[in-house]
C-alpha atoms as a PDB file:
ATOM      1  CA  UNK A   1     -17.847 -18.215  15.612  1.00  0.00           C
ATOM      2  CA  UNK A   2     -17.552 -19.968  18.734  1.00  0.00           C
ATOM      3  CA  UNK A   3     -15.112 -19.224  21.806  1.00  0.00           C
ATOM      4  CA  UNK A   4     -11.961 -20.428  21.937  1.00  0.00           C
ATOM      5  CA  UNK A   5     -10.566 -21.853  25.902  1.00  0.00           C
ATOM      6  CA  UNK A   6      -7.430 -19.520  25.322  1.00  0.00           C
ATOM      7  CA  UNK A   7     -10.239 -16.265  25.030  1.00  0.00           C
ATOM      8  CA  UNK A   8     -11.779 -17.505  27.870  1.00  0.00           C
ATOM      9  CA  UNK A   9      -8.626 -17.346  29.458  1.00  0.00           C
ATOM     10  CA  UNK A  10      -7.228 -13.845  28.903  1.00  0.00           C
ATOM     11  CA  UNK A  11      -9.093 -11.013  30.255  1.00  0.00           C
ATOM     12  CA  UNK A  12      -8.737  -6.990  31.460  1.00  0.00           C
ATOM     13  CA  UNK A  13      -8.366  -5.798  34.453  1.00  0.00           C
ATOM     14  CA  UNK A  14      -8.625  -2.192  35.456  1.00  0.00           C
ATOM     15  CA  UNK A  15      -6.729  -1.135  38.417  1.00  0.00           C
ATOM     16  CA  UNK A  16      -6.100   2.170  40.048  1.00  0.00           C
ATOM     17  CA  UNK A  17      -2.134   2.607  39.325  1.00  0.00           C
ATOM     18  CA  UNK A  18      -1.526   6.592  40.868  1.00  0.00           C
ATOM     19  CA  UNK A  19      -2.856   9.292  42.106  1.00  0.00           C
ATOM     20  CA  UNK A  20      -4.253  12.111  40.288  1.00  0.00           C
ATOM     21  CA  UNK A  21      -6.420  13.186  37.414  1.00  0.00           C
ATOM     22  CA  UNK A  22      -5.622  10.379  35.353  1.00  0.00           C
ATOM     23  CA  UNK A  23      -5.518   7.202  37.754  1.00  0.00           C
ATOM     24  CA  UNK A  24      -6.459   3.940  36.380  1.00  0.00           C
ATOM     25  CA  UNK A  25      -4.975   1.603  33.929  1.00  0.00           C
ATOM     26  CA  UNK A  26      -5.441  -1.283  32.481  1.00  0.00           C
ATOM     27  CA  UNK A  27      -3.598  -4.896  32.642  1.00  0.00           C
ATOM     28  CA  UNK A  28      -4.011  -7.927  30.250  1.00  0.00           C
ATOM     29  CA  UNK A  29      -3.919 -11.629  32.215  1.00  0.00           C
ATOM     30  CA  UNK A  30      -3.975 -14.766  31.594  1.00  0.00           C
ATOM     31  CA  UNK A  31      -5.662 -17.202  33.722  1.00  0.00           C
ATOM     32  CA  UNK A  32      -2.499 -19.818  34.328  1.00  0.00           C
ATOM     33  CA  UNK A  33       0.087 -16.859  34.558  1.00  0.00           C
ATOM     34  CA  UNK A  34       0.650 -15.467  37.535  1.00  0.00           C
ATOM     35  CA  UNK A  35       1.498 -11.433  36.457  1.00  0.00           C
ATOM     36  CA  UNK A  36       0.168  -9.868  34.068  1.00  0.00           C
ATOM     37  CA  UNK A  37       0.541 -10.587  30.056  1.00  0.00           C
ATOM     38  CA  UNK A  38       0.566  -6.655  29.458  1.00  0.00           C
ATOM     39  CA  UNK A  39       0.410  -3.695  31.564  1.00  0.00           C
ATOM     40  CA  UNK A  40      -0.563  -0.283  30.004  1.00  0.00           C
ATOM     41  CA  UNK A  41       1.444   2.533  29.210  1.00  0.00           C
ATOM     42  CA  UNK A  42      -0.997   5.327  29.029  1.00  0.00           C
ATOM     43  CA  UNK A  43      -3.688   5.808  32.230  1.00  0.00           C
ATOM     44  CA  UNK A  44      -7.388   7.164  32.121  1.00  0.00           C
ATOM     45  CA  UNK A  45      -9.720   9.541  34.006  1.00  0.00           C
ATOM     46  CA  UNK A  46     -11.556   6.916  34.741  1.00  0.00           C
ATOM     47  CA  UNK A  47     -12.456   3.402  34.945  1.00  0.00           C
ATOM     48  CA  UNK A  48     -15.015   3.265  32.371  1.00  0.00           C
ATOM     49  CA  UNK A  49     -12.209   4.847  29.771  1.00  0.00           C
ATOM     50  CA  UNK A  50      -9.403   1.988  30.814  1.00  0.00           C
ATOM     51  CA  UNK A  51     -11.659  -1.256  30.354  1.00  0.00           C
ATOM     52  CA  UNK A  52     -12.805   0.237  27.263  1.00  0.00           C
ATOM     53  CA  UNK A  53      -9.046   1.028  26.113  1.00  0.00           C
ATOM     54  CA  UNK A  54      -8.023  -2.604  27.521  1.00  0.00           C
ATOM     55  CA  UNK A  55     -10.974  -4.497  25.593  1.00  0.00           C
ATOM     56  CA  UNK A  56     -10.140  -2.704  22.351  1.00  0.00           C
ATOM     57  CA  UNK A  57      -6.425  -4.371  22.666  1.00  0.00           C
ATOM     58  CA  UNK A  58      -7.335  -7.541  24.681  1.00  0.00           C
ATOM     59  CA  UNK A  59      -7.563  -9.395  20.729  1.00  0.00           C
ATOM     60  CA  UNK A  60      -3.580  -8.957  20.490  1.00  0.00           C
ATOM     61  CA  UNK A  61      -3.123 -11.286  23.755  1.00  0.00           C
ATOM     62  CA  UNK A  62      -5.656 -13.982  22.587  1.00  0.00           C
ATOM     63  CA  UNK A  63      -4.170 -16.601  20.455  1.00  0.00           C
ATOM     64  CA  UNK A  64      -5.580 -17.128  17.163  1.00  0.00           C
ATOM     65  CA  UNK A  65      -6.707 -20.864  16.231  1.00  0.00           C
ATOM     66  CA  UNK A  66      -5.169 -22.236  12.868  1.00  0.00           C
ATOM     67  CA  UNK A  67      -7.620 -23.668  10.565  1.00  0.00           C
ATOM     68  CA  UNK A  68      -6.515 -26.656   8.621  1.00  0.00           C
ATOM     69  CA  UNK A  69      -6.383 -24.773   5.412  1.00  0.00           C
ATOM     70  CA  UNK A  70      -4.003 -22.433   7.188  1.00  0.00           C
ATOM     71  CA  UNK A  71      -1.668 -25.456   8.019  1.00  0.00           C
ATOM     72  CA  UNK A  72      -2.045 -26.898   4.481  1.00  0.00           C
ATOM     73  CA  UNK A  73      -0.327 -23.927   3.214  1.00  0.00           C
ATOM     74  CA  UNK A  74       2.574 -23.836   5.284  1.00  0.00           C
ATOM     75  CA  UNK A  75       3.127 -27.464   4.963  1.00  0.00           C
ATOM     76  CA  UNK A  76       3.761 -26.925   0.926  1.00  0.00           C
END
């Protein structure tokens, strides 16, 4: 399956939000936007913890491609 240009486009990014044992979060962006698609709740112990957190949700940002027999049903 090849790469779409829209999940080229959205990435993670893992910031450090507060102070404390639990510091950094993660944020969902788009390239073309200019703040942040999502910005997560929960925060991690480390940095490590949020990118893997943010890449396991970073598929519900990306938008999925129709295939024509996808728009062949809807048509009907």
């Amino acid at each position: 399956m090849r790469v779409t240009k829209e999940a080229l486009a959205v990435s993670v990014v893992v910031r450090r939000v507060r102070i404390g044992t639990a510091p950094f979060g993660w944020e969902v962006h788009h390239a073309a936007a200019a703040k942040p698609l999502h910005v997560s709740p929960e925060t991690f112990r480390s940095m490590e913890a949020a990118y893997r957190a943010g890449q396991a949700r970073l598929a519900d940002f990306i938008p999925q491609r129709r295939t024509a027999a996808h728009q062949v049903f809807e048509t009907t």
